[in-house]
C-alpha atoms as a PDB file:
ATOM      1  CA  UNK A   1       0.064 -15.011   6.788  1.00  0.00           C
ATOM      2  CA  UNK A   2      -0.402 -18.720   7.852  1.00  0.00           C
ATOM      3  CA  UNK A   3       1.534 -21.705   6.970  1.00  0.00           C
ATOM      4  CA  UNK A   4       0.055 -25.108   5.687  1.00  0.00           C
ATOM      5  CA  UNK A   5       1.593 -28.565   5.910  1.00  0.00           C
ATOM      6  CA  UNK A   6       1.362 -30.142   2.345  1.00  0.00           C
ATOM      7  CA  UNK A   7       1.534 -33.146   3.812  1.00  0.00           C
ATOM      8  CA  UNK A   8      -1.797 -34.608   2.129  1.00  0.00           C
ATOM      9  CA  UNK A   9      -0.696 -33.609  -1.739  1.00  0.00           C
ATOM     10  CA  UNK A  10       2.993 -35.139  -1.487  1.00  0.00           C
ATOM     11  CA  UNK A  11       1.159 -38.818   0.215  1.00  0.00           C
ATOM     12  CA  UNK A  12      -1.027 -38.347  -3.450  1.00  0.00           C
ATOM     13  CA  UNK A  13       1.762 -37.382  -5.544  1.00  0.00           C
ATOM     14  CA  UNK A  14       4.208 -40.342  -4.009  1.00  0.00           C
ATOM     15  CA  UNK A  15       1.693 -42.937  -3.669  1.00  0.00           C
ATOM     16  CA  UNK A  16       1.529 -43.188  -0.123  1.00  0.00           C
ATOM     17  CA  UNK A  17      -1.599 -43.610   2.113  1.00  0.00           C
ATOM     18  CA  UNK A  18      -1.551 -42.139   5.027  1.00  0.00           C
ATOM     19  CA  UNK A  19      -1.649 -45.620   7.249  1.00  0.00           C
ATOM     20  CA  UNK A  20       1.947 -46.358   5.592  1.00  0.00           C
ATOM     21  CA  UNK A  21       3.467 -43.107   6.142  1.00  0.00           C
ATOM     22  CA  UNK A  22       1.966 -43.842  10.130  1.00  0.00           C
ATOM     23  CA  UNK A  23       3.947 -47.372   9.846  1.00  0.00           C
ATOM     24  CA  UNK A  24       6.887 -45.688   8.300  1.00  0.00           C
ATOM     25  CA  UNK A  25       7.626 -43.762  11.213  1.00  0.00           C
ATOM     26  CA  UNK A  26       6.178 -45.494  13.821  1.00  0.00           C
ATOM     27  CA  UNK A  27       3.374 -43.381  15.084  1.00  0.00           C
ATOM     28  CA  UNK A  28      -0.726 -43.355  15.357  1.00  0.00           C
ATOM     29  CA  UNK A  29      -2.472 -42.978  11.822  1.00  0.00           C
ATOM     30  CA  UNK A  30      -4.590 -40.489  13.352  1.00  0.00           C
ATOM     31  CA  UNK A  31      -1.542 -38.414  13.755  1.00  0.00           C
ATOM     32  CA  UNK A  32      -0.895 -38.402  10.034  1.00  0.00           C
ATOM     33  CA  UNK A  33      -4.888 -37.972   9.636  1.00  0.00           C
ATOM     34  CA  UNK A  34      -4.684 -34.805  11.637  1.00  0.00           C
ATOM     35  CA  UNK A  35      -1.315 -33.183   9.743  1.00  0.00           C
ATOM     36  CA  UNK A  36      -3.110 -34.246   6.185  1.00  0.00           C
ATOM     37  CA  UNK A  37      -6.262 -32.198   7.713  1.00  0.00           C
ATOM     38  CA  UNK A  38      -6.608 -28.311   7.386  1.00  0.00           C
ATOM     39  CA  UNK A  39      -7.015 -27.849  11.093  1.00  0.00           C
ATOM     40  CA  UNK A  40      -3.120 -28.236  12.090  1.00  0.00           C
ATOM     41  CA  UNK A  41      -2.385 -25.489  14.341  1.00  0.00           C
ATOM     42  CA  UNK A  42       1.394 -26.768  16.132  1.00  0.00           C
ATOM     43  CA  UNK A  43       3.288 -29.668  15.172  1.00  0.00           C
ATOM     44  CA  UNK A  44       6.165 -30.857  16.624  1.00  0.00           C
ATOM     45  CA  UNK A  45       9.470 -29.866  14.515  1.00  0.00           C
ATOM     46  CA  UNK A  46      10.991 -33.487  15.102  1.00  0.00           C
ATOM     47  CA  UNK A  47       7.650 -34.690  13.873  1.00  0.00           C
ATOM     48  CA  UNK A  48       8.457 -32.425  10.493  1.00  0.00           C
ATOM     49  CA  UNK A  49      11.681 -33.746  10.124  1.00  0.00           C
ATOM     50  CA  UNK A  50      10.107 -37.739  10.805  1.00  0.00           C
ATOM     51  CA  UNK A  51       7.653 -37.087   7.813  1.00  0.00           C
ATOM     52  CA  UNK A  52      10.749 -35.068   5.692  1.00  0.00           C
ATOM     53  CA  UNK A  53      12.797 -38.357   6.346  1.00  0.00           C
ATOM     54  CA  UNK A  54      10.619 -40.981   5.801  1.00  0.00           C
ATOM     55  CA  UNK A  55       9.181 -39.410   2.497  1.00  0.00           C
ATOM     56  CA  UNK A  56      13.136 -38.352   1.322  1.00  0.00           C
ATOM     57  CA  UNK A  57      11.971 -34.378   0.819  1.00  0.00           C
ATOM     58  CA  UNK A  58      12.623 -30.869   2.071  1.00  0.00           C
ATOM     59  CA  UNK A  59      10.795 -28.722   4.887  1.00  0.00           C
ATOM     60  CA  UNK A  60      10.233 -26.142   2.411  1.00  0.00           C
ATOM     61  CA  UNK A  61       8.691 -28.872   0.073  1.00  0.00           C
ATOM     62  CA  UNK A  62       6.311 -30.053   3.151  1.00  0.00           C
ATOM     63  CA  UNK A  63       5.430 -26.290   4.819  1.00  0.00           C
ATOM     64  CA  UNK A  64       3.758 -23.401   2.351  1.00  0.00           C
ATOM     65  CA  UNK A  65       2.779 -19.951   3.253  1.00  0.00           C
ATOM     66  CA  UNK A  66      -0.939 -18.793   2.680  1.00  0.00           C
ATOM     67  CA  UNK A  67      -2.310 -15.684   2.613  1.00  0.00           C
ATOM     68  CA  UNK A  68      -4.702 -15.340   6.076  1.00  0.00           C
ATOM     69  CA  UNK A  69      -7.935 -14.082   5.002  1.00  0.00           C
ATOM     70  CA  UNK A  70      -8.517 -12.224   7.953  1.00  0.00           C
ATOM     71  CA  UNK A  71      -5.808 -10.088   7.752  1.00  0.00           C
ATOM     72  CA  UNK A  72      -6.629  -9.299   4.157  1.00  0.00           C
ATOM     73  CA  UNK A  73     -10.237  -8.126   5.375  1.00  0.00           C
ATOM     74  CA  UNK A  74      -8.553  -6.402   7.963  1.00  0.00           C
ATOM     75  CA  UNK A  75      -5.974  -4.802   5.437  1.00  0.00           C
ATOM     76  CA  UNK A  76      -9.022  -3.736   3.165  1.00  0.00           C
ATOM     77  CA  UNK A  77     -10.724  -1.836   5.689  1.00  0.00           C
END
């Protein structure tokens, strides 16, 4: 199993860009770029709780788990 930040559909859903989230909490925009990408591999936990206080939600609202398709190949075999 892998987890995903969300971080990309609640900007859409609030009506946030990522640039204001960036100036929100007072980092680089390509910091935001990366989390809203599907590459994220670590992330800080402060930096979690920055983005779940400046957009007023939950960690469980921002992280999801998703089934890892290599260990469903591997699960099949």
């Amino acid at each position: 199993m892998k987890i995903r930040l969300r971080l990309k559909e609640i900007l859409a859903e609030k009506g946030i860009s990522q640039r204001e989230l960036a100036r929100m909490m007072g980092i680089r925009h390509p910091t935001i770029n990366h989390l809203c990408s599907d590459n994220v591999d670590r992330v800080y936990i402060r930096t979690l709780e920055q983005i779940c206080e400046a957009l007023n939600i939950t960690v469980d609202q921002l992280i999801v788990s998703v089934e890892d398709d290599d260990s469903t190949a591997k699960e099949s075999s």
